[in-house]
PDB file of N, CA and C in Angstrom:
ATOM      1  N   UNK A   1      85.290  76.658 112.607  1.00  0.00           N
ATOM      2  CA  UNK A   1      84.009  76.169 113.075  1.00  0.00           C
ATOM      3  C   UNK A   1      82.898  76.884 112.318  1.00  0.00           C
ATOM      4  N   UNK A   2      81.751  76.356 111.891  1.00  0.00           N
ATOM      5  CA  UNK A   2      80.791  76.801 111.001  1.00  0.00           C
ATOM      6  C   UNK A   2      79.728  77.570 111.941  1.00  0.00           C
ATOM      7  N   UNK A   3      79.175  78.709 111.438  1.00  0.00           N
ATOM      8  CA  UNK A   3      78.016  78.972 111.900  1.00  0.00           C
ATOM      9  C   UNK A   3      76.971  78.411 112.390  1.00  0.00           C
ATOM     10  N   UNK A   4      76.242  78.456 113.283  1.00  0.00           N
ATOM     11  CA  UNK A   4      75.091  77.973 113.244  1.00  0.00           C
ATOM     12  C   UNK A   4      74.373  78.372 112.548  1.00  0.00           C
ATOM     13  N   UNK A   5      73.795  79.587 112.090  1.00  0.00           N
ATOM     14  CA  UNK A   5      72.621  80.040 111.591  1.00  0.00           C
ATOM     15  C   UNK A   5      73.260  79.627 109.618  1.00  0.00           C
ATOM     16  N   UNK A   6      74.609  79.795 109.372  1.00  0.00           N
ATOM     17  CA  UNK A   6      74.690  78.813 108.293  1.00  0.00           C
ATOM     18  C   UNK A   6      74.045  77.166 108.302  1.00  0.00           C
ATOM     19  N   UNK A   7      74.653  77.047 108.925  1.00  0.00           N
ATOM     20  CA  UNK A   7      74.216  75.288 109.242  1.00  0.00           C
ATOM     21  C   UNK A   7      73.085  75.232 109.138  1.00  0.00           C
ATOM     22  N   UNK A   8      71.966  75.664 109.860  1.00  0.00           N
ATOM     23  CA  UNK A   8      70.372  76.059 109.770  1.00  0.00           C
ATOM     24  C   UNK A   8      69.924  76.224 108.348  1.00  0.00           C
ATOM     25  N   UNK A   9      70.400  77.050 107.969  1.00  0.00           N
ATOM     26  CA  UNK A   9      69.964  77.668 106.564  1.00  0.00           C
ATOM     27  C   UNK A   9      70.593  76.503 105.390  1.00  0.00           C
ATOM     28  N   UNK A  10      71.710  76.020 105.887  1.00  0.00           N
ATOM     29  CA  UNK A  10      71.789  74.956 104.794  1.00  0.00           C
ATOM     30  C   UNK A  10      70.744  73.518 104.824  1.00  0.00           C
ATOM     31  N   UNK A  11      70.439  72.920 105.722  1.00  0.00           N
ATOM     32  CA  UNK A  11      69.312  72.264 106.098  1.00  0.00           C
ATOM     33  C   UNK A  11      68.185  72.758 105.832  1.00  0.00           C
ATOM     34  N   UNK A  12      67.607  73.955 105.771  1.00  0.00           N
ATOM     35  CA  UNK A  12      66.352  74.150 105.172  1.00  0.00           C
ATOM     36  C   UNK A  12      66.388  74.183 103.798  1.00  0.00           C
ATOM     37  N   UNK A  13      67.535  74.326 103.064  1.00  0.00           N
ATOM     38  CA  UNK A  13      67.701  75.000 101.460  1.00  0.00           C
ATOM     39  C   UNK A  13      67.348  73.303 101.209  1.00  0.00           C
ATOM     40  N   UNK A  14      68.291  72.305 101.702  1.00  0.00           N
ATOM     41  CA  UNK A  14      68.097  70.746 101.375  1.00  0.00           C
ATOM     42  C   UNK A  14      66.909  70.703 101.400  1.00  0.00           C
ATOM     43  N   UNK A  15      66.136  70.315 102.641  1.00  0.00           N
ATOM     44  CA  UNK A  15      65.113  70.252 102.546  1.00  0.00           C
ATOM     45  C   UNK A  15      64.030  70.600 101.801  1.00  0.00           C
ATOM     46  N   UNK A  16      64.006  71.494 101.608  1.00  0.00           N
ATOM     47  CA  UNK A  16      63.188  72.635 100.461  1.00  0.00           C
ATOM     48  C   UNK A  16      63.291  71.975  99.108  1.00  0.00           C
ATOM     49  N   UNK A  17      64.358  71.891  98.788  1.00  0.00           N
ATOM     50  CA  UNK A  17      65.032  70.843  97.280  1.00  0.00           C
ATOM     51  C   UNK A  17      63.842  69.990  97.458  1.00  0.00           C
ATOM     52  N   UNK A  18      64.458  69.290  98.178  1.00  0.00           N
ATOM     53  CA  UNK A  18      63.533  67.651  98.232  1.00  0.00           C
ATOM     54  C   UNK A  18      62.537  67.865  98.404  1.00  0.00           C
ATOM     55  N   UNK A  19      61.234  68.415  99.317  1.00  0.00           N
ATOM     56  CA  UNK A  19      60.280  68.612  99.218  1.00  0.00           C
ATOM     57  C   UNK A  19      59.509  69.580  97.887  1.00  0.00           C
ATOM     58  N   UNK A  20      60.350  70.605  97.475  1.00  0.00           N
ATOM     59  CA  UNK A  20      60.186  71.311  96.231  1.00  0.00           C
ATOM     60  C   UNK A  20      60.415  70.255  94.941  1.00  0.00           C
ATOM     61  N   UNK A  21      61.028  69.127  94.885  1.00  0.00           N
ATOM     62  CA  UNK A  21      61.386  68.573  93.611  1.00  0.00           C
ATOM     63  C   UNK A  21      60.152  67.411  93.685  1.00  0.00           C
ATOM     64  N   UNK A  22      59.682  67.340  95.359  1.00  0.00           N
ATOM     65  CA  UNK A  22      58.649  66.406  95.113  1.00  0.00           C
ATOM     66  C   UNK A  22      57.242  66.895  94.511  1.00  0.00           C
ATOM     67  N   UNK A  23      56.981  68.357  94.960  1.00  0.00           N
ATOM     68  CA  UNK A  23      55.970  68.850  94.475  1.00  0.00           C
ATOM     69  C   UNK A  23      55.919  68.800  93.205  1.00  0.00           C
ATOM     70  N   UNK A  24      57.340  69.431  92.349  1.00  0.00           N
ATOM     71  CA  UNK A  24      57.054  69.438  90.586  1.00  0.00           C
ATOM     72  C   UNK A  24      56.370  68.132  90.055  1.00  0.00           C
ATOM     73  N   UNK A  25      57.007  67.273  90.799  1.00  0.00           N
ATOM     74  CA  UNK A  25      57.049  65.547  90.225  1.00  0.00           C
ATOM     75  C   UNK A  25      55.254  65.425  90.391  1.00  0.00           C
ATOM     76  N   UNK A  26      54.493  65.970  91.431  1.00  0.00           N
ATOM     77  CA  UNK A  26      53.128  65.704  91.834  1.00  0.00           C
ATOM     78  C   UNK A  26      52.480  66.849  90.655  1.00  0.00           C
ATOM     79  N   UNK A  27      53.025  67.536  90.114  1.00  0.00           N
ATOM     80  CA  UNK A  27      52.537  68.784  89.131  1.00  0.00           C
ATOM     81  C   UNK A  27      52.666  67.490  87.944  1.00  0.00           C
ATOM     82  N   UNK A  28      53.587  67.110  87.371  1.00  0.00           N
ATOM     83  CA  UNK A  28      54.020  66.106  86.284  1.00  0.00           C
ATOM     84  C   UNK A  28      52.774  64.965  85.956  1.00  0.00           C
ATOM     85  N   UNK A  29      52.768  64.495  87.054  1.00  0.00           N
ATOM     86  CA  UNK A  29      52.223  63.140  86.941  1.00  0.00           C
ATOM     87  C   UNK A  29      50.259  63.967  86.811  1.00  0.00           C
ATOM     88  N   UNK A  30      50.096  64.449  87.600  1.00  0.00           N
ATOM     89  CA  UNK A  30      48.798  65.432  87.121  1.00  0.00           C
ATOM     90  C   UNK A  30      48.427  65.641  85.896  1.00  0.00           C
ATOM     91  N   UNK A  31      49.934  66.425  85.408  1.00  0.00           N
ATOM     92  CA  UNK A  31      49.758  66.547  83.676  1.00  0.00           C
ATOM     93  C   UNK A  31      49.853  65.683  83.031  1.00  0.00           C
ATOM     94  N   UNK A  32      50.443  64.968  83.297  1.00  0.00           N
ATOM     95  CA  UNK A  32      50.406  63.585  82.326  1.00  0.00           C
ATOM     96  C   UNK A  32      48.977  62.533  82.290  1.00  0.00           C
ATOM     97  N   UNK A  33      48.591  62.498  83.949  1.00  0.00           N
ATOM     98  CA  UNK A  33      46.971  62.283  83.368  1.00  0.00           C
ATOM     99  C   UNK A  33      45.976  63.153  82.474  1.00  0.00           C
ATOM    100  N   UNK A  34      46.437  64.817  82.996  1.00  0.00           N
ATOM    101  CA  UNK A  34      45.195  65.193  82.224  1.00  0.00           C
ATOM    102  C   UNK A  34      45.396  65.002  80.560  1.00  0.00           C
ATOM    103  N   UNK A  35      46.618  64.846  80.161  1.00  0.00           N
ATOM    104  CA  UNK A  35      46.806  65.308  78.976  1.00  0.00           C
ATOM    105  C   UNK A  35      47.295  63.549  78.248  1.00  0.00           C
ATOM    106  N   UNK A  36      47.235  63.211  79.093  1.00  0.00           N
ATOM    107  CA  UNK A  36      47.232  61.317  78.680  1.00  0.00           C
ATOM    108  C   UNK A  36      48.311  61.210  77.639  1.00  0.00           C
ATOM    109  N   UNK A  37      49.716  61.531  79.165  1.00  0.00           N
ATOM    110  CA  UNK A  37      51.081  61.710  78.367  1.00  0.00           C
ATOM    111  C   UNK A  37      51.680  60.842  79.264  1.00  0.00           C
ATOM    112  N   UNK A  38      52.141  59.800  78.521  1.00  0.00           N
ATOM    113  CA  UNK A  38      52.224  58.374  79.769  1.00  0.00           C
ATOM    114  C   UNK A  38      54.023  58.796  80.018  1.00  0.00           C
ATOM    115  N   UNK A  39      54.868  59.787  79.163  1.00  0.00           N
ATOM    116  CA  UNK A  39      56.261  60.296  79.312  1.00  0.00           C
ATOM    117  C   UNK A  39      56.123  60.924  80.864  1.00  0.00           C
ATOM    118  N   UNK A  40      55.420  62.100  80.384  1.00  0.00           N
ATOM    119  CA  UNK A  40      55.177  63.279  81.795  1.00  0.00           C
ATOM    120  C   UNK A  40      54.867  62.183  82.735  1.00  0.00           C
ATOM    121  N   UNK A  41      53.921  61.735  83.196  1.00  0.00           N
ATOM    122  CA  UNK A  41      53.252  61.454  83.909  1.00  0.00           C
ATOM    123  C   UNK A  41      54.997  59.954  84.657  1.00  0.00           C
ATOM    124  N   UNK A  42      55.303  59.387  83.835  1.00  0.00           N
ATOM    125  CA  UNK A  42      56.572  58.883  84.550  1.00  0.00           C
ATOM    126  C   UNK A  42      57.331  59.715  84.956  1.00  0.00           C
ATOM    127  N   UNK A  43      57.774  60.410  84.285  1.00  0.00           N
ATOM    128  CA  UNK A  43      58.913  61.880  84.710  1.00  0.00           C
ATOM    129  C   UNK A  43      58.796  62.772  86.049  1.00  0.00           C
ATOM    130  N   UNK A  44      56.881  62.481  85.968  1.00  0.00           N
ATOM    131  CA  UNK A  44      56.661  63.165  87.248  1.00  0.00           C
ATOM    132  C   UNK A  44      56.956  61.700  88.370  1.00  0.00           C
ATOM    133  N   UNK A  45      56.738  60.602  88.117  1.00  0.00           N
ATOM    134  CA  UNK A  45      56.879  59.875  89.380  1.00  0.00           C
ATOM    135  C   UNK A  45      58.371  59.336  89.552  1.00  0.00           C
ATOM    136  N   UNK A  46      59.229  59.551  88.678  1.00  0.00           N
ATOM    137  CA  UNK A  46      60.365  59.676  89.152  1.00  0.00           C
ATOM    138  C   UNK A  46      61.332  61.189  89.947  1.00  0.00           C
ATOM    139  N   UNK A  47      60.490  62.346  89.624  1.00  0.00           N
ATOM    140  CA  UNK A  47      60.710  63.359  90.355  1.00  0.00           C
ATOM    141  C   UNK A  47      60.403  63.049  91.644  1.00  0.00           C
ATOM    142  N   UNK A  48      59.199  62.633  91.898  1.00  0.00           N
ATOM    143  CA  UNK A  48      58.806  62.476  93.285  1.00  0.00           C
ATOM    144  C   UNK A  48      59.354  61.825  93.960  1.00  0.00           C
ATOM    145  N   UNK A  49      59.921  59.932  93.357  1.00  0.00           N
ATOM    146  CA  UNK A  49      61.349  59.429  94.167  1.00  0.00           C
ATOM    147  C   UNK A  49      62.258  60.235  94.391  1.00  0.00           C
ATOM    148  N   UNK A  50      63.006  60.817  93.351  1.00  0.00           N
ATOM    149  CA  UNK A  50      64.012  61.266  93.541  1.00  0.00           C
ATOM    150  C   UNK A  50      64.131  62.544  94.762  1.00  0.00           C
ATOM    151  N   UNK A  51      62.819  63.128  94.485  1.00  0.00           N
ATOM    152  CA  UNK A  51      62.792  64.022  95.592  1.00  0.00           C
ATOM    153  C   UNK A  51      62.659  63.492  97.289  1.00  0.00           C
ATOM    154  N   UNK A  52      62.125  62.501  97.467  1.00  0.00           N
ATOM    155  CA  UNK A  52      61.593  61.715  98.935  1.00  0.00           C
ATOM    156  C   UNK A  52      63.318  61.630  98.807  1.00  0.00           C
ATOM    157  N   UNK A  53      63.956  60.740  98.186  1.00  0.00           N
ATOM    158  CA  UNK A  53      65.666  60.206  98.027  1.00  0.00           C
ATOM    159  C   UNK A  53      66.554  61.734  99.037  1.00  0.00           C
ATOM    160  N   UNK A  54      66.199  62.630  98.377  1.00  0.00           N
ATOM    161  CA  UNK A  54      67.013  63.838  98.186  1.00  0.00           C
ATOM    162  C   UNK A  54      66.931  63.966 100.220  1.00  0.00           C
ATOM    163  N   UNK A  55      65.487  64.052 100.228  1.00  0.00           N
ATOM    164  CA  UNK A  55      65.379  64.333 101.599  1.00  0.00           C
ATOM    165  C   UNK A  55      65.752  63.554 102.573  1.00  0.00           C
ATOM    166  N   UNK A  56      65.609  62.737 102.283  1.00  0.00           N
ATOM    167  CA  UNK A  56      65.808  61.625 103.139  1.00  0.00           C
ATOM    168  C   UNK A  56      67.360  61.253 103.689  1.00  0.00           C
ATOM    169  N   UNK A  57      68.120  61.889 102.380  1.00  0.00           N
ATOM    170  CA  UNK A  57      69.784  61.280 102.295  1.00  0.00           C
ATOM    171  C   UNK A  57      69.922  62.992 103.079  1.00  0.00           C
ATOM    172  N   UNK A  58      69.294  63.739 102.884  1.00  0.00           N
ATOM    173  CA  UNK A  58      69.847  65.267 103.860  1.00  0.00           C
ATOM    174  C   UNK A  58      69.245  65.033 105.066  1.00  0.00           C
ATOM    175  N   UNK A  59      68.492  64.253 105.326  1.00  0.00           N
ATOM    176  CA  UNK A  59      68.288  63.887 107.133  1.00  0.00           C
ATOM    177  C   UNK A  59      69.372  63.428 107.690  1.00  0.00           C
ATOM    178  N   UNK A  60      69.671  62.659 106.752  1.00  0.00           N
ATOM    179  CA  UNK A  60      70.801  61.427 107.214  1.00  0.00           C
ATOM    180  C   UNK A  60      71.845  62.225 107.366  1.00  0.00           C
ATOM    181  N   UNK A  61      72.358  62.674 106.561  1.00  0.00           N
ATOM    182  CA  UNK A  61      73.331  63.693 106.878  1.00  0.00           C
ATOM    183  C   UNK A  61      73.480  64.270 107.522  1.00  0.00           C
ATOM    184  N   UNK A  62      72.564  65.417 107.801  1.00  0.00           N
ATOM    185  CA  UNK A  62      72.448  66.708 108.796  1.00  0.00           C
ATOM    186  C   UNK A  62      72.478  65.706 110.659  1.00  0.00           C
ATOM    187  N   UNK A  63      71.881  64.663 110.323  1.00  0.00           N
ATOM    188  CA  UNK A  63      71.861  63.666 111.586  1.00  0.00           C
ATOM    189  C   UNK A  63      73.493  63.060 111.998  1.00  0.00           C
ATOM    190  N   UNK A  64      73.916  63.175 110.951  1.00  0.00           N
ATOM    191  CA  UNK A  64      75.387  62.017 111.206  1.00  0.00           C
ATOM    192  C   UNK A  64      76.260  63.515 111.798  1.00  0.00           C
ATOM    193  N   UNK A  65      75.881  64.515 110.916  1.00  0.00           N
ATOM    194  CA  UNK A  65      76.645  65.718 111.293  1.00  0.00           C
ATOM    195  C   UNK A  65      76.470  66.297 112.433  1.00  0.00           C
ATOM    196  N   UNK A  66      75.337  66.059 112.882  1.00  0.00           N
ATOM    197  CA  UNK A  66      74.403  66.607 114.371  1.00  0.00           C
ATOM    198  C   UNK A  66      75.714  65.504 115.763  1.00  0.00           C
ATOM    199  N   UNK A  67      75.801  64.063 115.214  1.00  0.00           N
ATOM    200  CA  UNK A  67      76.334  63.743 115.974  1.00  0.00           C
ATOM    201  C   UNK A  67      77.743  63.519 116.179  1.00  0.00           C
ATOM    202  N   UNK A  68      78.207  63.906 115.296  1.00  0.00           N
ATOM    203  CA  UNK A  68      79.546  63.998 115.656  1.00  0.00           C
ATOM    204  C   UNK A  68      80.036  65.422 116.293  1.00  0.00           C
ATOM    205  N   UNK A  69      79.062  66.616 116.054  1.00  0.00           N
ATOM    206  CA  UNK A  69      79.051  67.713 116.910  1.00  0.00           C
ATOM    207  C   UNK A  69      79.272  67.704 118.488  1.00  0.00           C
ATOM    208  N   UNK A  70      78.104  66.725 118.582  1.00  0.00           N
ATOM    209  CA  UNK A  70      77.978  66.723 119.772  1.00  0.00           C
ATOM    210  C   UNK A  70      79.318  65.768 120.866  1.00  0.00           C
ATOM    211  N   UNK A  71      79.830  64.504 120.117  1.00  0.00           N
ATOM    212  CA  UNK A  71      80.861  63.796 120.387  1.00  0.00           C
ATOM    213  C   UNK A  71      82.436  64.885 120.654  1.00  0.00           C
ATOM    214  N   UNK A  72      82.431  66.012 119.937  1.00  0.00           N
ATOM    215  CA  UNK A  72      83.617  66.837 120.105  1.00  0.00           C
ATOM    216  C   UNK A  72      83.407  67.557 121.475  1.00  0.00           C
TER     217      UNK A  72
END
């Protein structure tokens, strides 16, 4: 049986990812306006999907995992 305070800590590290990979992506697309780099500036708005993605699929998870906890 897993820790809780593991379990905890693995859900925030996810989270963190995804919200941390969304921030770079919002740093990207910034630079790519200021510097009128139409590469960056995509690179950053696919960071930012990918990051919302990241989080979103570790809700889901940590949720599906939450309930089958509780079913045992």
């Amino acid at each position: 049986m897993e820790d809780k305070n593991k379990i905890v800590k693995d859900e925030t590290t996810e989270t963190a990812e995804g919200i941390g990979q969304q921030i770079l992506g919002e740093l990207e697309i910034i630079g790519g306006i200021l510097t009128g780099d139409p590469v960056t500036r995509s690179e950053g708005e696919f960071n930012v999907e990918t990051g919302r993605i990241h989080h979103l699929a570790s809700e889901d998870l940590h949720a599906a995992d939450d309930a089958n906890r509780s079913d045992d």
